[in-house]
C-alpha atoms as a PDB file:
ATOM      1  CA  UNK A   1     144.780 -24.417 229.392  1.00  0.00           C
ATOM      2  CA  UNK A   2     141.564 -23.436 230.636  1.00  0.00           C
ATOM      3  CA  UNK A   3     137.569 -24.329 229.209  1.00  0.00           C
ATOM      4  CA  UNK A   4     136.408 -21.249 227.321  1.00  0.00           C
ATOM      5  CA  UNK A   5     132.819 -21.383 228.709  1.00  0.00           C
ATOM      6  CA  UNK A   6     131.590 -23.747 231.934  1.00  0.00           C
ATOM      7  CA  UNK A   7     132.686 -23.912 235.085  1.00  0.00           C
ATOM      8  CA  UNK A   8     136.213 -23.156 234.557  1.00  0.00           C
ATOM      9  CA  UNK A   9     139.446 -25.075 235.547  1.00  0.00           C
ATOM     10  CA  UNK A  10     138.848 -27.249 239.304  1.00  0.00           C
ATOM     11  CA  UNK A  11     141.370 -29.726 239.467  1.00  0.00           C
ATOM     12  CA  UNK A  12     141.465 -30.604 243.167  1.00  0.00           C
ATOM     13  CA  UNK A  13     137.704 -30.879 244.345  1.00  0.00           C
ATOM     14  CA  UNK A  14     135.370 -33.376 242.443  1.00  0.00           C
ATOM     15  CA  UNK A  15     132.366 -31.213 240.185  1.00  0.00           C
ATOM     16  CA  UNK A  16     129.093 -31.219 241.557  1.00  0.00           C
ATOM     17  CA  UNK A  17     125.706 -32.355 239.625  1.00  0.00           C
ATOM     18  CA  UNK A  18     125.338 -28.390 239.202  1.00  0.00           C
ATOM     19  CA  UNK A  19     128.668 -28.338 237.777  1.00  0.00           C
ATOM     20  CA  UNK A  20     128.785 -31.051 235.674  1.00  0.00           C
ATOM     21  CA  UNK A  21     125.506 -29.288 234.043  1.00  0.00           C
ATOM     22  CA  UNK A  22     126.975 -25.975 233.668  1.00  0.00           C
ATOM     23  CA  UNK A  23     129.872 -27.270 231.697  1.00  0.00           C
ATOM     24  CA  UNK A  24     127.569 -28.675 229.140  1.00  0.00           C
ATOM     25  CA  UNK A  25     128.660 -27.033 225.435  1.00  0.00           C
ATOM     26  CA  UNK A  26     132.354 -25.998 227.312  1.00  0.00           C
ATOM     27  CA  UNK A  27     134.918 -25.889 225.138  1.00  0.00           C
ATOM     28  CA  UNK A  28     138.430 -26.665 225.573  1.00  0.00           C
ATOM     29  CA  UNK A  29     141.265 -25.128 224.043  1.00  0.00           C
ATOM     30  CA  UNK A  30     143.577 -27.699 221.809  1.00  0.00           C
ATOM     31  CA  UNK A  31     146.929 -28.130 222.219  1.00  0.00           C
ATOM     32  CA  UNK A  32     148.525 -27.361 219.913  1.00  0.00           C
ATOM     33  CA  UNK A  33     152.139 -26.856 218.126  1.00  0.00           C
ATOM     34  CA  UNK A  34     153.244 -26.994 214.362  1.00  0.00           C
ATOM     35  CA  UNK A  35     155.587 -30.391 213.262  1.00  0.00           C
ATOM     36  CA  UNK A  36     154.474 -32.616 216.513  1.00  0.00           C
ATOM     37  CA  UNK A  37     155.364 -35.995 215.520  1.00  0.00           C
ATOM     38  CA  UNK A  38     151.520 -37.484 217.141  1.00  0.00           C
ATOM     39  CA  UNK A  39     148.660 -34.890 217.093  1.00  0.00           C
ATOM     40  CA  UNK A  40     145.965 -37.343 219.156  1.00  0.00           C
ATOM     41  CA  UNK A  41     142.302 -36.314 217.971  1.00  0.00           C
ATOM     42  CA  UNK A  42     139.485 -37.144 220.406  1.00  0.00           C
ATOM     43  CA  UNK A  43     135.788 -37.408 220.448  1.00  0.00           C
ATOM     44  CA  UNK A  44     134.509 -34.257 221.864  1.00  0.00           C
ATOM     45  CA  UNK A  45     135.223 -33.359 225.955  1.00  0.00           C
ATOM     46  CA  UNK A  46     133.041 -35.118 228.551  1.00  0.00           C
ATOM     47  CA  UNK A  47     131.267 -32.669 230.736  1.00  0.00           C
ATOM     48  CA  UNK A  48     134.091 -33.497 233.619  1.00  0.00           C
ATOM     49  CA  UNK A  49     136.910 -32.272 231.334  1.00  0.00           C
ATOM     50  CA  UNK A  50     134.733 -29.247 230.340  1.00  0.00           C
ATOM     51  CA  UNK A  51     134.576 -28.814 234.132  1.00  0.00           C
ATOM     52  CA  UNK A  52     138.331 -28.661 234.732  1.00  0.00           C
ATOM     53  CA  UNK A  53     139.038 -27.072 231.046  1.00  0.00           C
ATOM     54  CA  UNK A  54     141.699 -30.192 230.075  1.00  0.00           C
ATOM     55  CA  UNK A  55     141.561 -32.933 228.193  1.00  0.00           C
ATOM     56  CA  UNK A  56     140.484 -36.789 229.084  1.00  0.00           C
ATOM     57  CA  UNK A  57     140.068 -35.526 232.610  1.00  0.00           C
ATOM     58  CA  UNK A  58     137.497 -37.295 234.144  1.00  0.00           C
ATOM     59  CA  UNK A  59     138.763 -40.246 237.053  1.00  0.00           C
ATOM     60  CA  UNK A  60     139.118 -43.848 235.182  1.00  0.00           C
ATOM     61  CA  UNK A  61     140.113 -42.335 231.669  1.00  0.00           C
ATOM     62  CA  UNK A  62     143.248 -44.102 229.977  1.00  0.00           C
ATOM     63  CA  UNK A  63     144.842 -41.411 227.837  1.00  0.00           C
ATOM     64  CA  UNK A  64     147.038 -40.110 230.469  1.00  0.00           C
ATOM     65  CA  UNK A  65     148.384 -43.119 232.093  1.00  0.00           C
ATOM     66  CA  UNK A  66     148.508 -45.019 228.388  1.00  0.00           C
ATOM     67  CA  UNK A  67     150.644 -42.155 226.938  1.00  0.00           C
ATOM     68  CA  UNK A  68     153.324 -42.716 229.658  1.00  0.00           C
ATOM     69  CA  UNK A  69     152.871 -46.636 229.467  1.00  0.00           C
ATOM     70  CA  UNK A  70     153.697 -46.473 225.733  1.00  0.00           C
ATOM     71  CA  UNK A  71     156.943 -44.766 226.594  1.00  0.00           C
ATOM     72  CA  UNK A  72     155.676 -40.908 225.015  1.00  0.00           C
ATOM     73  CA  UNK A  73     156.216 -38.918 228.361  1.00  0.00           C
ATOM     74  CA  UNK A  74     158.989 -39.368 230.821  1.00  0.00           C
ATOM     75  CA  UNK A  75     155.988 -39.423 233.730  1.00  0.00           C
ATOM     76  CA  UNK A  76     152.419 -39.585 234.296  1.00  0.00           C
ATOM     77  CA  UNK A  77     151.201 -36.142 233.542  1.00  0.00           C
ATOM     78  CA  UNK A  78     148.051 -34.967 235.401  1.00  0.00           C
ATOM     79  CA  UNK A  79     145.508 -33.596 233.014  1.00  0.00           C
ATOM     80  CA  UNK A  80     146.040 -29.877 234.123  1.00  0.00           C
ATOM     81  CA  UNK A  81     149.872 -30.325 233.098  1.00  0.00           C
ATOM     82  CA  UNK A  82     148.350 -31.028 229.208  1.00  0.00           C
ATOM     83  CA  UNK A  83     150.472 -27.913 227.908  1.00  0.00           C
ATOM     84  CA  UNK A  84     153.434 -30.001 228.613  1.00  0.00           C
ATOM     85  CA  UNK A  85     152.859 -32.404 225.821  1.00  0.00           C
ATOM     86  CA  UNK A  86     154.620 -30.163 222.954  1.00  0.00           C
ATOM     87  CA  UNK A  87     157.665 -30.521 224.836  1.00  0.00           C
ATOM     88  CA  UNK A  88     157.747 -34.190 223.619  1.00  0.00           C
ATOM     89  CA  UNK A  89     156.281 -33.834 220.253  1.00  0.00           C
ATOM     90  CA  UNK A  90     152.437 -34.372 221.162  1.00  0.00           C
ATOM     91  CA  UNK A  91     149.282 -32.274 221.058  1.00  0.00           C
ATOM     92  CA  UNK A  92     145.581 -33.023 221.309  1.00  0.00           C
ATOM     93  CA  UNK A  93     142.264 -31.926 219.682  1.00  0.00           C
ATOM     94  CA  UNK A  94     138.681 -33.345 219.028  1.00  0.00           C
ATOM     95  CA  UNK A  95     136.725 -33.763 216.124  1.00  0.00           C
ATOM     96  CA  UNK A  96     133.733 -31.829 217.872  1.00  0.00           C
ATOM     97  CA  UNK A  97     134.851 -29.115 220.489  1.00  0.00           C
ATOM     98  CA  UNK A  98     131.807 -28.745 222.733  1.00  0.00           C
ATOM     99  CA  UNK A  99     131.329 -30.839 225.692  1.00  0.00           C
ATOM    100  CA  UNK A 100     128.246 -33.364 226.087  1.00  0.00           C
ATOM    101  CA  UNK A 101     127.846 -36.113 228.693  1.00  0.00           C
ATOM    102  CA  UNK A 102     127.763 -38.677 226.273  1.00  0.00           C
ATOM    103  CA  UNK A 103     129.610 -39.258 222.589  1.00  0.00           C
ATOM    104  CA  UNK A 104     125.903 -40.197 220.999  1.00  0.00           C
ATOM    105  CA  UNK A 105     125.042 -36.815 222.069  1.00  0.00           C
ATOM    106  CA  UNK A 106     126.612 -35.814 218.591  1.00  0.00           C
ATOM    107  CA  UNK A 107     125.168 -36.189 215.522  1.00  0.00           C
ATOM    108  CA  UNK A 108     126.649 -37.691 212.131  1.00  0.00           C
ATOM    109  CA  UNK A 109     126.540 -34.314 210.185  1.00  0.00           C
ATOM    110  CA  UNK A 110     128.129 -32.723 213.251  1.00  0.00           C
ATOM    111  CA  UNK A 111     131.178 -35.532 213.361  1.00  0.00           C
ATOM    112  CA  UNK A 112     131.605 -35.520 209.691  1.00  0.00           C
ATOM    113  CA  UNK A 113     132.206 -31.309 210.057  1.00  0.00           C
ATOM    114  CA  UNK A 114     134.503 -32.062 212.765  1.00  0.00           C
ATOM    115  CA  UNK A 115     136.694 -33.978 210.531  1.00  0.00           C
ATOM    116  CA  UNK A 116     136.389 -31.638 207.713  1.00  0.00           C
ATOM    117  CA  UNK A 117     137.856 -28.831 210.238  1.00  0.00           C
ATOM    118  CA  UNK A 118     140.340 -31.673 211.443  1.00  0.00           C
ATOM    119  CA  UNK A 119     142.277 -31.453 207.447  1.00  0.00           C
ATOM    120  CA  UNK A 120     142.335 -28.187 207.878  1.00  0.00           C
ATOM    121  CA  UNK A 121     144.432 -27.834 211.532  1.00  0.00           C
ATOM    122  CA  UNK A 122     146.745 -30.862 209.398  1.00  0.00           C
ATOM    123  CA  UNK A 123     147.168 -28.372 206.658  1.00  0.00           C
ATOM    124  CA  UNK A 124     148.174 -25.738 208.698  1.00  0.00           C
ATOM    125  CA  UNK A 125     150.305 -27.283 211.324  1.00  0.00           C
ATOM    126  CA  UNK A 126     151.287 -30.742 209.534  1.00  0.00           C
ATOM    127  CA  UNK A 127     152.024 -32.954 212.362  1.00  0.00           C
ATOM    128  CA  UNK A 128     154.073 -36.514 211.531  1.00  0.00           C
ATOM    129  CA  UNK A 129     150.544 -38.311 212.628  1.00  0.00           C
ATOM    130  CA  UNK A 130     147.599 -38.031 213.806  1.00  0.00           C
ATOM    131  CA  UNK A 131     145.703 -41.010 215.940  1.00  0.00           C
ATOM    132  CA  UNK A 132     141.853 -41.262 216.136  1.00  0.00           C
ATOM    133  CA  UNK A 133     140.601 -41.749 219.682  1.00  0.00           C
ATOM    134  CA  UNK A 134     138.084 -43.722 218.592  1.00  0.00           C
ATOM    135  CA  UNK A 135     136.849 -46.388 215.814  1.00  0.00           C
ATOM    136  CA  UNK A 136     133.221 -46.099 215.479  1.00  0.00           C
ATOM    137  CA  UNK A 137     133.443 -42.204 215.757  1.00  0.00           C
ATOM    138  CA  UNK A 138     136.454 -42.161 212.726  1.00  0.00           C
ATOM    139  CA  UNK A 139     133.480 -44.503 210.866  1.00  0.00           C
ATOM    140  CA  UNK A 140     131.513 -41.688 211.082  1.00  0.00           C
ATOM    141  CA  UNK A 141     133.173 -39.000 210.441  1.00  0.00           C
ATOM    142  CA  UNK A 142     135.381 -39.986 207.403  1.00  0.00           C
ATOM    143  CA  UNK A 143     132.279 -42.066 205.892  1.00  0.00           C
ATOM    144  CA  UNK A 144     134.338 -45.163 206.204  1.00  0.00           C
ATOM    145  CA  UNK A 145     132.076 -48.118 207.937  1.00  0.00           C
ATOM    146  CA  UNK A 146     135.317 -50.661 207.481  1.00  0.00           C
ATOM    147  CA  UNK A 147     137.744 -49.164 209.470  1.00  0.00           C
ATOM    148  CA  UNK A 148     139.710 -50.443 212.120  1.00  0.00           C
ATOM    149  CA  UNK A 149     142.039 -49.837 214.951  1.00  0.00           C
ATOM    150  CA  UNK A 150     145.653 -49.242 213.634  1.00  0.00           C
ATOM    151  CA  UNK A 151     146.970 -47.508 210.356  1.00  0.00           C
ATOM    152  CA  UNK A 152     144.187 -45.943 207.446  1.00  0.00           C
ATOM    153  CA  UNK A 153     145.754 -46.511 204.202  1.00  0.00           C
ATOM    154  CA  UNK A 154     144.987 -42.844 202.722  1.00  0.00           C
ATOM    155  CA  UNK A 155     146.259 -40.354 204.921  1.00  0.00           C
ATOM    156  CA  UNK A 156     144.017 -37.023 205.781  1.00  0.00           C
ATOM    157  CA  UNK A 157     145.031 -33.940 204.161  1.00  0.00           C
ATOM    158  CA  UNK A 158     148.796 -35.584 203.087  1.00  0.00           C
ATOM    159  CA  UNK A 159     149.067 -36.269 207.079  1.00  0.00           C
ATOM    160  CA  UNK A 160     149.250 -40.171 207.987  1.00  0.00           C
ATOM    161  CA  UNK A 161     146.175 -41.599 210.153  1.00  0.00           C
ATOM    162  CA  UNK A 162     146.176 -44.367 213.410  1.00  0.00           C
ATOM    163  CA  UNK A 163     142.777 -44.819 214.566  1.00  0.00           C
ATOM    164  CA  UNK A 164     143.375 -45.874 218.353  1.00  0.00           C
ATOM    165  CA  UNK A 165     141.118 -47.389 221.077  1.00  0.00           C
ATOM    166  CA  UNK A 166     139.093 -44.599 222.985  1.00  0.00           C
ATOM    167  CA  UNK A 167     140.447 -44.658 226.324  1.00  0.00           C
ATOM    168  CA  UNK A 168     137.400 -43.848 228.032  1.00  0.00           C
ATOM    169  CA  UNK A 169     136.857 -45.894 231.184  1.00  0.00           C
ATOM    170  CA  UNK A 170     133.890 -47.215 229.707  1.00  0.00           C
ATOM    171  CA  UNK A 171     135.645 -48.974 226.846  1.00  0.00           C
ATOM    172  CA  UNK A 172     136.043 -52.389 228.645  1.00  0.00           C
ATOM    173  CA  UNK A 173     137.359 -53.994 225.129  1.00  0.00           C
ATOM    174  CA  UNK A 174     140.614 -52.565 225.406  1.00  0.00           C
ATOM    175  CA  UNK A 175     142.781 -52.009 228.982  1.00  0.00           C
ATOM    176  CA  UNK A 176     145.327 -49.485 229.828  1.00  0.00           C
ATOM    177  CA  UNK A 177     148.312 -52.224 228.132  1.00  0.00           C
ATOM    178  CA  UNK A 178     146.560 -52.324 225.130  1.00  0.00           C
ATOM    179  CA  UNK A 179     146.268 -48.877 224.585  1.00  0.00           C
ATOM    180  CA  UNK A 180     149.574 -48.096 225.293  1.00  0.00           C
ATOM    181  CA  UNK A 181     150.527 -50.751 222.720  1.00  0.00           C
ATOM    182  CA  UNK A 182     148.372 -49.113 219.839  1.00  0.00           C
ATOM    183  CA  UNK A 183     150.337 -45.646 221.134  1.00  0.00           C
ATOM    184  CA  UNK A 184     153.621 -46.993 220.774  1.00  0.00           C
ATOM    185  CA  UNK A 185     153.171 -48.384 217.405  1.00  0.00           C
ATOM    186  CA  UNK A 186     151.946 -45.395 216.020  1.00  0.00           C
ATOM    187  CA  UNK A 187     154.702 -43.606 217.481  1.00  0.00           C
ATOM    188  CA  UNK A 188     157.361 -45.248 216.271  1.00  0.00           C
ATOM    189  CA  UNK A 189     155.624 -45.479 213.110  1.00  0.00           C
ATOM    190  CA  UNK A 190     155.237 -41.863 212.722  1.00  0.00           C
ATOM    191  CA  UNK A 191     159.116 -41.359 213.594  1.00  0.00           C
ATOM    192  CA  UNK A 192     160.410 -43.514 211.576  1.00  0.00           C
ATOM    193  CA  UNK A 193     158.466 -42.525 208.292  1.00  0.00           C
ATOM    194  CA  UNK A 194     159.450 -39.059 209.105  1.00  0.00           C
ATOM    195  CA  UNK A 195     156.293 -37.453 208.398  1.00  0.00           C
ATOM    196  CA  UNK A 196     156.207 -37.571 204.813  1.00  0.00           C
ATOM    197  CA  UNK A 197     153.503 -35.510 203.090  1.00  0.00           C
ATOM    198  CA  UNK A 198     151.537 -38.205 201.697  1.00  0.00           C
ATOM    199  CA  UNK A 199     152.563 -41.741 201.749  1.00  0.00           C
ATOM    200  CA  UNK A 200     152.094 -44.051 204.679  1.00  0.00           C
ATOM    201  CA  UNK A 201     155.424 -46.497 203.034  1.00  0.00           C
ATOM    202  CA  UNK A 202     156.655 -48.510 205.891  1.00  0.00           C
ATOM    203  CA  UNK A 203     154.005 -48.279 208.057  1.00  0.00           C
ATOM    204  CA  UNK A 204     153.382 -52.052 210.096  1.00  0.00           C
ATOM    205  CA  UNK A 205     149.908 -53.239 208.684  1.00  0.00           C
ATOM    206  CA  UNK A 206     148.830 -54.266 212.621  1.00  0.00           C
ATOM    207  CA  UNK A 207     145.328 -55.550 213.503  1.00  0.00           C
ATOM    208  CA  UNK A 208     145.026 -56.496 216.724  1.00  0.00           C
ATOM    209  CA  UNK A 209     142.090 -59.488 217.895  1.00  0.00           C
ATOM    210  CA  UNK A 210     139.774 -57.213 219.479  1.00  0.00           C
ATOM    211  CA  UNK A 211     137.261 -54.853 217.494  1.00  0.00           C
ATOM    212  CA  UNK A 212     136.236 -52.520 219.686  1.00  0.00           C
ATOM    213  CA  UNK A 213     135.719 -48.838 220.224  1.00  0.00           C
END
């Protein structure tokens, strides 16, 4: 899938400064399927994946070697090969659509809308899952200052919630192992409570040591 503004879809040359500014407010397509057992939900795109047009692209991010850690894909997928995830039951989205070079580029209001429009992709394509990217950006956008990594007790919109690590390479309180852990359990999770509408029964209560993002 490509970036529907920005520099379009480069994945063999590294972006230039020019580039990386051009793909500023680039936005990149979801993917997207109806009953995926994990529907991952990230930030918003970094200006390198609004570059290339796919998701968690930039060199040093976790999602893509994590996901194949935890056991999800049967190889490493390459961020350009991001329309493969249906094929196992996966899909990705954001809470806020538009690229920025940084995550405190987006305001409260503007995270708390995301996750209004998030329920309503759940309504429409009710997924087994769906995993937050991200602590401190689930605090913000579900107005809920106590959460943690692992499983939310109330799911959103009837669909049961993981918040996860953000895999960003800048996230040094979590490595590529631990990630991949959090994925797993969520996983399994998520399979083996079948997806039902509004219950998260027989889900593991799991909080790991560390607290961050």
């Amino acid at each position: 899938m490509s970036a529907s503004s920005g520099g379009g879809p480069h994945p063999r040359r590294r972006p230039t400064k020019a580039d990386l500014a051009a793909a500023h407010g680039a936005v990149i397509d979801d993917v997207l399927a109806p009953g995926l057992d994990v529907l991952f939900c990230g930030i918003n795109p970094g200006l390198y994946s609004g570059w290339t047009g796919h998701h968690f692209a930039r060199p040093g991010n976790r999602f893509w070697p994590a996901l194949h850690r935890a056991g999800l894909t049967p190889r490493r997928l390459r961020p350009e090969e991001q329309h493969l995830l249906p094929d196992w039951g996966l899909g990705i989205t954001n809470l806020v659509a538009r690229a920025t070079a940084r995550a405190d580029e987006l305001s409260p209001a503007e995270l708390r809308e995301g996750g209004a429009l998030l329920a309503d992709k759940l309504r429409e394509l009710r997924p087994r899952a769906l995993g937050v990217l991200g602590v401190t950006a689930f605090r913000h956008a579900f107005g809920d200052p106590a959460a943690r990594i692992g499983p939310r007790r109330e799911p959103l919109a009837g669909v049961p919630v993981w918040v996860l690590p953000n895999p960003s390479g800048l996230n040094a309180h979590w490595n590529t192992d631990g990630i991949a852990a959090e994925m797993r359990r969520l996983h399994d999770a998520a399979t083996a409570a079948g997806g039902t509408e509004s219950s998260t029964a027989g889900w593991v209560r799991y909080h790991p040591p560390s607290s961050g993002s």
